[in-house]
Protein backbone atom coordinates (compact mmCIF):
# COMPACT_ATOMS: atom_id res chain seq x y z
CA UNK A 1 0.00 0.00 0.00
CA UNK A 2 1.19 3.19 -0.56
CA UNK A 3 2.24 5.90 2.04
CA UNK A 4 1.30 9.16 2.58
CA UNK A 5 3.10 12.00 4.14
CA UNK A 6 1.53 13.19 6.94
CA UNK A 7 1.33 16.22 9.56
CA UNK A 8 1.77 16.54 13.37
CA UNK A 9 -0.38 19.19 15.00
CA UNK A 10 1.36 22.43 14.84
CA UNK A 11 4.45 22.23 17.62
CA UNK A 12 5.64 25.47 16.78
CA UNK A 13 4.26 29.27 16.67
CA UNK A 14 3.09 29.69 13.09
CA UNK A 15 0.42 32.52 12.00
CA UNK A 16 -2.21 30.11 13.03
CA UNK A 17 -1.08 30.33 16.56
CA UNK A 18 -2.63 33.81 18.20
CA UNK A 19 -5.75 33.65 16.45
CA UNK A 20 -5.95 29.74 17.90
CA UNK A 21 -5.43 31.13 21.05
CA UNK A 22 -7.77 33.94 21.32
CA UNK A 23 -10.85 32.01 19.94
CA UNK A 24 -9.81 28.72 22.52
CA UNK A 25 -8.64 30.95 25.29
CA UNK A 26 -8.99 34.32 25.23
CA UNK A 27 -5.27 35.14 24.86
CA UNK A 28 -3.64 38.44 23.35
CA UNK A 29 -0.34 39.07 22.90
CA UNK A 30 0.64 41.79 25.34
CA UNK A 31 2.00 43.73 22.26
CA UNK A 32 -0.75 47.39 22.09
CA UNK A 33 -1.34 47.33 18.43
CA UNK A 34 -1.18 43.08 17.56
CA UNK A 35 -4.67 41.97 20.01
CA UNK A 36 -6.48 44.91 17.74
CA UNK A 37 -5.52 42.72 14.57
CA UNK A 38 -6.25 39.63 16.03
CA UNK A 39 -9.72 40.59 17.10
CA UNK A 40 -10.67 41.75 13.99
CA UNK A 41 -9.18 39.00 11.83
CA UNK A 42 -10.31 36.63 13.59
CA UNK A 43 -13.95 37.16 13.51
CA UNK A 44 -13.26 35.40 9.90
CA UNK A 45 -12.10 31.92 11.39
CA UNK A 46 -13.24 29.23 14.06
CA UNK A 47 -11.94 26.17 15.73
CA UNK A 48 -13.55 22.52 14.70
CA UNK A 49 -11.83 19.86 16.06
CA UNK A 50 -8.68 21.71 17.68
CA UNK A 51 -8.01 23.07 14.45
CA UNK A 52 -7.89 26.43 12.79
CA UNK A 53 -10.67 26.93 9.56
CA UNK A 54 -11.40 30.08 7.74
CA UNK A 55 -15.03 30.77 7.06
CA UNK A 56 -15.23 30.70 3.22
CA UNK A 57 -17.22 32.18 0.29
CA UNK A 58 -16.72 29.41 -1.83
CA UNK A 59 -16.82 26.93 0.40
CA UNK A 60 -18.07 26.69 4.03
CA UNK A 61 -14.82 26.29 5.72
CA UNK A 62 -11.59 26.31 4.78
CA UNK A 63 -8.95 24.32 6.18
CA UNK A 64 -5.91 26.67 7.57
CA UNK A 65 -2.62 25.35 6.27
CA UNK A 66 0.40 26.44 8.37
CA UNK A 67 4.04 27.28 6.64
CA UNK A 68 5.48 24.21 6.95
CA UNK A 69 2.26 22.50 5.24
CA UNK A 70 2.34 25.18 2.22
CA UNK A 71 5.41 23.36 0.10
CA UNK A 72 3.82 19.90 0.18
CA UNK A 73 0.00 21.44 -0.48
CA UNK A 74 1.65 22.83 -3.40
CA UNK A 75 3.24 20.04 -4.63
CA UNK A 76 0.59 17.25 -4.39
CA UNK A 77 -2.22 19.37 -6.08
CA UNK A 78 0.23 20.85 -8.78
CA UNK A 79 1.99 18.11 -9.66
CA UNK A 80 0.94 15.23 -7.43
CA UNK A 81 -1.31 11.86 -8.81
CA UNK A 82 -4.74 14.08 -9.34
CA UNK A 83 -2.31 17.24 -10.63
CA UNK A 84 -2.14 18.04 -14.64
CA UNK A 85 0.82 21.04 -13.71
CA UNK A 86 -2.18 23.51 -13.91
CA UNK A 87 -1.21 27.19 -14.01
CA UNK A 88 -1.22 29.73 -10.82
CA UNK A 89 -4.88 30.59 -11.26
CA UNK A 90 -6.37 27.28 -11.37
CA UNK A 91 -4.02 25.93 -8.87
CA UNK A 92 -5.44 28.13 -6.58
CA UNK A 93 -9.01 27.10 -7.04
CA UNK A 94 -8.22 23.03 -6.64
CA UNK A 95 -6.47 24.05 -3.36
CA UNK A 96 -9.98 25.89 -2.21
CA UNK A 97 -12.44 23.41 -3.81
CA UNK A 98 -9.99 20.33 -1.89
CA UNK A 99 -11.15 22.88 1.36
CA UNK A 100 -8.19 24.34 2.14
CA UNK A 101 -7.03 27.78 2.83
CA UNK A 102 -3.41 29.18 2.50
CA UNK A 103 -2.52 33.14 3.91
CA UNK A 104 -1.07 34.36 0.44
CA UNK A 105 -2.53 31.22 -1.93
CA UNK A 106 -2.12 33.39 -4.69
CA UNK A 107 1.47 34.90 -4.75
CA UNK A 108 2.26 31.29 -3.31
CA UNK A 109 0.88 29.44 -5.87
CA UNK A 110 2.70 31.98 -8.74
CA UNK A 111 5.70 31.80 -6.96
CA UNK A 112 5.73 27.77 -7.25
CA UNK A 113 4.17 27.32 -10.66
CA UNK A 114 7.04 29.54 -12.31
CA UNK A 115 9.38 27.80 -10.32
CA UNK A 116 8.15 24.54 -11.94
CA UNK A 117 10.32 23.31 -14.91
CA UNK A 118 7.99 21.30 -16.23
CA UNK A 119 5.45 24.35 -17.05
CA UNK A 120 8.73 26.31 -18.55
CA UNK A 121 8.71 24.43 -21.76
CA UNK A 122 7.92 26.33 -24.76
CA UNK A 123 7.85 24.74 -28.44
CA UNK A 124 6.77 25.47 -31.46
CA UNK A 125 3.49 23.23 -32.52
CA UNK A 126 3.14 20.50 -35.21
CA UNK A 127 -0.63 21.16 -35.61
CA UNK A 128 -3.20 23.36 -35.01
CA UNK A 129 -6.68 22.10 -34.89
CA UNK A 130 -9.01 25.19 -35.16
CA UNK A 131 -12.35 25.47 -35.92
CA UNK A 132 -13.76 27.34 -38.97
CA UNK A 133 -13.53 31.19 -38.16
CA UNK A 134 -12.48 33.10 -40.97
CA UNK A 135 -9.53 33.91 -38.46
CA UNK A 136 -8.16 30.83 -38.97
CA UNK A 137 -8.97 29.89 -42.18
CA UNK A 138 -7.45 32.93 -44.09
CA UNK A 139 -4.26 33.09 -46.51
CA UNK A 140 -2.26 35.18 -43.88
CA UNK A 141 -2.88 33.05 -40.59
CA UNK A 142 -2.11 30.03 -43.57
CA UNK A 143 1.05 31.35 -44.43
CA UNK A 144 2.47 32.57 -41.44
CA UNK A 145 1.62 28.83 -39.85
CA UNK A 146 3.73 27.61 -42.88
CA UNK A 147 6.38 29.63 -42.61
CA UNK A 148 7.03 27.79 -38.94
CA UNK A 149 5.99 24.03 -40.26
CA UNK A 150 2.75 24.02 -38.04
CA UNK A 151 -0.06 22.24 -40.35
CA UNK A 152 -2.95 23.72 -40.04
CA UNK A 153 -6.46 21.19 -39.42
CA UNK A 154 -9.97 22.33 -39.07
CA UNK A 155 -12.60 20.69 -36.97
CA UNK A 156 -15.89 19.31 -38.39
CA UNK A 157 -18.62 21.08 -39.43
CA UNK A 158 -21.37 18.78 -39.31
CA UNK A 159 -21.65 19.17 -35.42
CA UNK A 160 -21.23 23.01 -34.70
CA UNK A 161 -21.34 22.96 -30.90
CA UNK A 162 -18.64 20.79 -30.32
CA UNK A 163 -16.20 23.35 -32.38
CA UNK A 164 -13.30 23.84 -30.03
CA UNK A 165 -14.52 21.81 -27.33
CA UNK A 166 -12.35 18.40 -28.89
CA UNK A 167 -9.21 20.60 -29.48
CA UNK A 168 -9.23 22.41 -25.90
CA UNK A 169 -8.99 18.84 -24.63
CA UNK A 170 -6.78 17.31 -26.61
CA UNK A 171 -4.33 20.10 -25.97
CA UNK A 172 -5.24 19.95 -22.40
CA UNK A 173 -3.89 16.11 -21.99
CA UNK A 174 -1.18 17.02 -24.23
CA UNK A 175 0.25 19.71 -22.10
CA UNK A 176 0.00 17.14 -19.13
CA UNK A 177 1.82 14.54 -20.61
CA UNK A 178 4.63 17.16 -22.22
CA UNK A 179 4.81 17.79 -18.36
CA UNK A 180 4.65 14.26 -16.69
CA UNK A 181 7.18 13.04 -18.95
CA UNK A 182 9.88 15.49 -18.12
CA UNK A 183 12.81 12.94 -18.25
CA UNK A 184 10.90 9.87 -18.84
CA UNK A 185 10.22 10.34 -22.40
CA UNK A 186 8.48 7.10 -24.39
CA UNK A 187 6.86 6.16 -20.78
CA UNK A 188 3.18 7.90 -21.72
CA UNK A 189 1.28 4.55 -21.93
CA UNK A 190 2.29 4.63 -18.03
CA UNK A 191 1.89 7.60 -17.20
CA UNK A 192 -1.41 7.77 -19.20
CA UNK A 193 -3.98 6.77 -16.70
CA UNK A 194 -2.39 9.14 -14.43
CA UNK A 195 -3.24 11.98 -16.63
CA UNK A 196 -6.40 11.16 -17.40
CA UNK A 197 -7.35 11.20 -13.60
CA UNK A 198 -5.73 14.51 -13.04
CA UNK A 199 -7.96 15.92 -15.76
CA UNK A 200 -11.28 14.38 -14.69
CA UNK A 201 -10.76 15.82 -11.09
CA UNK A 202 -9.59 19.36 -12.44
CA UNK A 203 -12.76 21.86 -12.71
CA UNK A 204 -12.74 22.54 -16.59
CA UNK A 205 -13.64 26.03 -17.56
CA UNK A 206 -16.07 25.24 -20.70
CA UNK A 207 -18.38 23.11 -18.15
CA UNK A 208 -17.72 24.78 -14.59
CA UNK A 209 -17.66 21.38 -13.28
CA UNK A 210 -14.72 18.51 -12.83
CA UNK A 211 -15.74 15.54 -15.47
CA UNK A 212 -15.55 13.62 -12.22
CA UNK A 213 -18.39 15.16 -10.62
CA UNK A 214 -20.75 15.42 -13.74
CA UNK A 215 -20.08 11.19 -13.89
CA UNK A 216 -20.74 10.47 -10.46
CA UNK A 217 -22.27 13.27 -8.67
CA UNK A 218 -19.83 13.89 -6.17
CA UNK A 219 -16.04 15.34 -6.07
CA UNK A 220 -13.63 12.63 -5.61
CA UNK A 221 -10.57 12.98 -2.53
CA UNK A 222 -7.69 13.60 -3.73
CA UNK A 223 -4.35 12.65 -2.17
CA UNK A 224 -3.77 15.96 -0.42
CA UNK A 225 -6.51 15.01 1.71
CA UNK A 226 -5.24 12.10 2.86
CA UNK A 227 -1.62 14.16 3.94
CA UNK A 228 -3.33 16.97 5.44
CA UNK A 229 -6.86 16.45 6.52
CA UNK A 230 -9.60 18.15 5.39
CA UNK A 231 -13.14 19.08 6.76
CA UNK A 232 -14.94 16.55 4.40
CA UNK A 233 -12.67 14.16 5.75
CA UNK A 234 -12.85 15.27 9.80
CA UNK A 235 -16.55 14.98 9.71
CA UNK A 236 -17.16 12.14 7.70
CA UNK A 237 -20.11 9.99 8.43
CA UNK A 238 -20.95 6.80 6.32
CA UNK A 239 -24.74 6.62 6.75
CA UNK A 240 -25.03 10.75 5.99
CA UNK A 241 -22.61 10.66 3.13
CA UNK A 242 -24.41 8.12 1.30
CA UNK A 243 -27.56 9.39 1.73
CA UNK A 244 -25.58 12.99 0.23
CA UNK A 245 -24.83 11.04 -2.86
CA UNK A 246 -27.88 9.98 -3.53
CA UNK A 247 -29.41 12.84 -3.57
CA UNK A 248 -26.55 13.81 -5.65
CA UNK A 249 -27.65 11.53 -8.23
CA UNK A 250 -31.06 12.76 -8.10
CA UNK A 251 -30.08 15.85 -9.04
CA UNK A 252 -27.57 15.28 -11.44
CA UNK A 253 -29.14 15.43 -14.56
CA UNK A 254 -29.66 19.64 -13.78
CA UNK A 255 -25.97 19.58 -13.49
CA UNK A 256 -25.31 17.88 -16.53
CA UNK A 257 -27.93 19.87 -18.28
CA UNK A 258 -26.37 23.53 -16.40
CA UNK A 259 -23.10 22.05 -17.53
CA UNK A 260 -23.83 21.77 -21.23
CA UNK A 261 -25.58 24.71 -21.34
CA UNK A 262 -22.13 26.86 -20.58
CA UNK A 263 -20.26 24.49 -22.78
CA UNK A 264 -22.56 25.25 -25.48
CA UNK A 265 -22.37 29.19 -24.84
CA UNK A 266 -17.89 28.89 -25.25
């Protein structure tokens, strides 16, 4: 069986520490202007369980992951078994839709993404598959994709609302592989069904939805959760977590039907 890293509660002061204390005990630092700051911040945060979660917008709570937490967070959703070495951005919103909430998730997520060298890769393309805007199907766009040896391939006609959709995915699990096979080149039959997963657990921008949840009415835990533990995970009860997913299935059809309805508007 494979292991997991896991993570001690917090020995050491991190910035979870003071606000932990204040809503548990009561305590302020003796420091004039710091209990001010406290107070205030941390009327956006509560305790479950001994541990710190910030009340979300997107989500109900959010986990609180201290320093020493951040680096592996980072690495298991970017580039982990469920990761596809998404961009800053999106990296950001798998971290808050796995419930979990990170003081500067956005500069640290940047900061780690262009530190990645398997998302530094440029090269010019083969092939472009477009669909048929005059854009892309005029003499200059033509030549200029000649003059670089990218072919140029148009997408079908006889099913208009599917224009783009195949290419944005194709390119999608291209870009994954290009990154999982950093060093390992010829291995993508392995590394394949690895890729695949990452995608279908990824929220996909046409839909709004991960192709995970649209199949089985329910977002799948990811191995991040299993390092660090998350609420869904703290407070998970069998007999109320089925019923959940059945009423997920009930109502999945709206969500399919929601789901096509962006796709359809891309």
């Amino acid at each position: 069986m494979e292991e997991f890293q896991t993570f001690p509660v917090h020995a050491r002061a991190g910035w979870t520490t003071p606000i932990l204390s204040y809503l548990k005990d009561g305590r302020l630092p003796p420091d004039l202007e710091e209990p001010k700051k406290i107070q205030k911040r941390a009327a956006r945060f509560t305790v479950l369980n001994d541990e710190l979660y910030k009340r979300g917008f997107s989500q109900p709570y959010l986990r609180c992951v201290e320093e020493e937490e951040v680096k592996y967070v980072l690495e298991e959703v970017h580039g982990g078994v469920c990761s596809d070495h998404m961009g800053a951005k999106s990296l950001v919103k798998k971290i808050m839709r796995a419930d979990y909430f990170l003081p500067s998730m956005q500069q640290d997520a940047t900061n780690f993404v262009n530190r990645c060298d398997s998302c530094q890769k440029f090269r010019i393309l083969r092939t472009i598959i477009s669909d048929n805007g005059r854009q892309f199907d005029s003499h200059g766009f033509r030549s200029f994709c000649s003059s670089l040896g990218i072919k140029n391939k148009y997408s079908s006609l006889e099913h208009p609302q599917a224009n783009g959709q195949t290419e944005v995915t194709n390119r999608t699990l291209l870009k994954i592989i290009k990154a999982q096979l950093v060093g390992a080149k010829g291995a993508w039959p392995e590394e394949l069904p690895s890729v695949l997963w990452a995608y279908r657990t990824t929220t996909r921008t046409p839909i709004g939805e991960t192709p995970f949840n649209l199949t089985y009415g329910t977002e799948v835990v990811i191995p991040v959760e299993l390092g660090i533990t998350s609420l869904k995970r703290e407070f998970f009860d069998e007999e109320s977590n089925d019923d959940q997913l059945k009423l997920n299935l009930d109502c999945l059809d709206e969500v399919r039907d929601l789901a096509s309805q962006r796709m359809t508007k891309c």
